[in-house]
Protein backbone atom coordinates (compact mmCIF):
# COMPACT_ATOMS: atom_id res chain seq x y z
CA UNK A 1 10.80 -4.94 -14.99
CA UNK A 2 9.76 -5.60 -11.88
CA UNK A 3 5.97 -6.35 -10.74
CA UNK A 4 4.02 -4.18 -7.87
CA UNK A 5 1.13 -4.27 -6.38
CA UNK A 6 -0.34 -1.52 -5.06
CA UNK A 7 -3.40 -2.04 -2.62
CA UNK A 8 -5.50 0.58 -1.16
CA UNK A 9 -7.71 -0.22 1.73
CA UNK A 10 -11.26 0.09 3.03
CA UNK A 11 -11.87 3.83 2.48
CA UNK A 12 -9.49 4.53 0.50
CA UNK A 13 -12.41 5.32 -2.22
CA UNK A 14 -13.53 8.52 -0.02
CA UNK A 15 -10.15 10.14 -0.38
CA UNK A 16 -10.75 13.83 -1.07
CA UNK A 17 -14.45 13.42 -0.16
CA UNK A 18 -14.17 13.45 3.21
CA UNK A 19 -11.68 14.08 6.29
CA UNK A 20 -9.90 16.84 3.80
CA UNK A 21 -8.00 18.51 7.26
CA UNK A 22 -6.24 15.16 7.30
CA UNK A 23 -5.90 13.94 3.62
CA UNK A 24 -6.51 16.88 1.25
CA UNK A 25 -8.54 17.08 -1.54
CA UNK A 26 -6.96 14.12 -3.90
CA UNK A 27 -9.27 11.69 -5.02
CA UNK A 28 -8.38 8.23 -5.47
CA UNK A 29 -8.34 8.19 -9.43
CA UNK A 30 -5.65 10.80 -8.85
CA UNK A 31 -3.57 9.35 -6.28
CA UNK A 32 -2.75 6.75 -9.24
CA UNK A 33 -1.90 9.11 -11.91
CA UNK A 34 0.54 9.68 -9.34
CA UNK A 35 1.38 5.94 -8.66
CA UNK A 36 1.96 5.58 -12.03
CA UNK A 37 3.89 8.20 -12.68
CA UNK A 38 6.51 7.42 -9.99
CA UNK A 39 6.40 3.43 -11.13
CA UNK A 40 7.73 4.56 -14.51
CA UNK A 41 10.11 6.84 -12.92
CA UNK A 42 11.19 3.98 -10.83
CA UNK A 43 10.88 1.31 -13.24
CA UNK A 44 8.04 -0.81 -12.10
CA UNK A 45 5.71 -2.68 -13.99
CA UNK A 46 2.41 -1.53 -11.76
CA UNK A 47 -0.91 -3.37 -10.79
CA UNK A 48 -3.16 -1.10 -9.01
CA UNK A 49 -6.09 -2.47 -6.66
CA UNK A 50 -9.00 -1.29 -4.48
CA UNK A 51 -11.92 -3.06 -2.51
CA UNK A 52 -13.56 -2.29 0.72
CA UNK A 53 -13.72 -5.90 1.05
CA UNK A 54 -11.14 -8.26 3.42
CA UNK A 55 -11.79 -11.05 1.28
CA UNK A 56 -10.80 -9.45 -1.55
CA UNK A 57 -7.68 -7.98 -0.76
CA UNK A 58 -6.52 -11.61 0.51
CA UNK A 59 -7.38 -12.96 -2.25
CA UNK A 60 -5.42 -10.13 -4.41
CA UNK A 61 -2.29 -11.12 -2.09
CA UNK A 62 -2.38 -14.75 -2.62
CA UNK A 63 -3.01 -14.12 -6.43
CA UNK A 64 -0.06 -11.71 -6.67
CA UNK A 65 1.96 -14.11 -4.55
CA UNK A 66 1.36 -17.16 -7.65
CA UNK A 67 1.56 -14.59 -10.31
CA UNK A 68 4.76 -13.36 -9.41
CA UNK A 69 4.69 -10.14 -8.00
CA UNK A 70 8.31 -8.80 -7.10
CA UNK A 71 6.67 -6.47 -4.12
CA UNK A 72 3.86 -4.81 -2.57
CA UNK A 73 2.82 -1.12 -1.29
CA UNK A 74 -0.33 -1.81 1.27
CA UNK A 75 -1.87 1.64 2.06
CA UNK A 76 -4.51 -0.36 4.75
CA UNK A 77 -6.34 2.46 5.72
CA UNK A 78 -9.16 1.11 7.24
CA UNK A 79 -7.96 -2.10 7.76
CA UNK A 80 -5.05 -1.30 9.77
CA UNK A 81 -6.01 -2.94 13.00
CA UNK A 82 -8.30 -6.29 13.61
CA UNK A 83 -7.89 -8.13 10.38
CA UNK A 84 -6.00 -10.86 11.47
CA UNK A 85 -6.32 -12.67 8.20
CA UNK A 86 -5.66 -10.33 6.27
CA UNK A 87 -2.17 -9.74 8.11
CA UNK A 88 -1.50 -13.85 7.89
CA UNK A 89 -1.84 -12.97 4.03
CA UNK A 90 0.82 -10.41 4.28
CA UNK A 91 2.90 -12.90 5.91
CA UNK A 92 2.48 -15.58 3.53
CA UNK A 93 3.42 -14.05 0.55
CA UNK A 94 6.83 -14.31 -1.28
CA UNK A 95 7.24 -10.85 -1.55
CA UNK A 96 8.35 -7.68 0.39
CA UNK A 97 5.20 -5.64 1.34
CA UNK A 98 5.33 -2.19 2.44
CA UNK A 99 2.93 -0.40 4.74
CA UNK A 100 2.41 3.33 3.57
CA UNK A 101 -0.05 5.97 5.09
CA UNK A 102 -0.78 9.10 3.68
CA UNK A 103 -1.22 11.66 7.47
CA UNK A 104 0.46 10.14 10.15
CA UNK A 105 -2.17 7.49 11.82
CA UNK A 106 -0.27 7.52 15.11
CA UNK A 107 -0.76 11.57 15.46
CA UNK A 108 -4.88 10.97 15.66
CA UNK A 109 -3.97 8.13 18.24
CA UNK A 110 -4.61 4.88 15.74
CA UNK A 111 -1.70 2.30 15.72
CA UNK A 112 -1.08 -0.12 13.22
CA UNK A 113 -0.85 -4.10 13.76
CA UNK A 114 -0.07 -4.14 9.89
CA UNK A 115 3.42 -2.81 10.46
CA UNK A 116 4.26 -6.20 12.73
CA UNK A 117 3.89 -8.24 8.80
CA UNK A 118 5.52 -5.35 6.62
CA UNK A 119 9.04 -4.80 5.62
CA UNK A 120 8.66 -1.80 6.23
CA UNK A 121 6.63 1.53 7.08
CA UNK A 122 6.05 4.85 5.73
CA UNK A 123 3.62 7.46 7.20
CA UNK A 124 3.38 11.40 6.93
CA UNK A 125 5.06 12.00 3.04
CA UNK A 126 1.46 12.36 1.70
CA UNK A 127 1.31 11.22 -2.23
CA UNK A 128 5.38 11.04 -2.28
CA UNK A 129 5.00 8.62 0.55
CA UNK A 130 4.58 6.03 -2.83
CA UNK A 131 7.62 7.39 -4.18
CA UNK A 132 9.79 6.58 -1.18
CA UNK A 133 8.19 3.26 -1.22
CA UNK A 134 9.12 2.25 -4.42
CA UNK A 135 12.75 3.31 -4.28
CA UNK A 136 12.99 1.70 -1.22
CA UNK A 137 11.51 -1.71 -2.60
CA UNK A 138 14.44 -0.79 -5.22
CA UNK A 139 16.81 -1.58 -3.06
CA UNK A 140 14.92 -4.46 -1.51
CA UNK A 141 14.76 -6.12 -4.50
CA UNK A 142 18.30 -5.40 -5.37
CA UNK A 143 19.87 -7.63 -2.46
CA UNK A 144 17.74 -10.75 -3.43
């Protein structure tokens, strides 16, 4: 079965707390019932991971990178622009990362320098945005 890390950004923790015209009322905890839910459905063994800290999501990348991982889905929220080390972590790793946004960043005019290190990008499916993601990574995975 194969590995995936999911990471969730800086701010990712006030999901359903605040901004509800753009996000909704899901809170985090239940954005990965849903996670899970579509890993089993697409057969992934799941890791699930949250900090409001760069540091620690680089160091999550480079530990995922020597444990293994198969793939990545990077919802960077707040650090979608001006973490150049973070991105240089992204582009490091073994693996294919995809970025995923929940609303569509580019409609509240915010652009994303993570998409230049992803795979690929996904923005505007809300929760089934993850979905997508993983059965693209599918297919990813299955031309190695």
């Amino acid at each position: 079965m194969p590995k995936l890390l999911v990471i969730h950004g800086a701010g990712m923790n006030m999901r359903g707390k605040v901004q509800l015209d753009v996000f909704g009322p899901m809170l985090l905890p239940e954005y990965d019932e849903h996670i899970r839910k579509y890993a089993a459905e697409h057969g992934f063994d799941v890791e699930i991971f949250h900090s409001n800290i760069e540091g620690e999501v680089i160091n999550k990348f480079y530990a995922a990178n020597d444990a293994g991982f198969d793939a990545c889905i990077i919802n960077p929220a707040g650090y979608s622009s001006g973490y150049r080390a973070l991105y240089a972590a992204m582009s490091q790793v073994k693996f294919p990362c995809i970025e995923l946004h929940i609303s569509n960043p580019m409609r509240r005019g915010n652009q994303s320098e993570v998409a230049k290190v992803a795979r690929g990008v996904i923005v505007g499916f809300g929760i089934f945005g993850y979905s997508l993601a993983m059965r693209g990574l599918k297919d990813i995975l299955a031309k190695k």
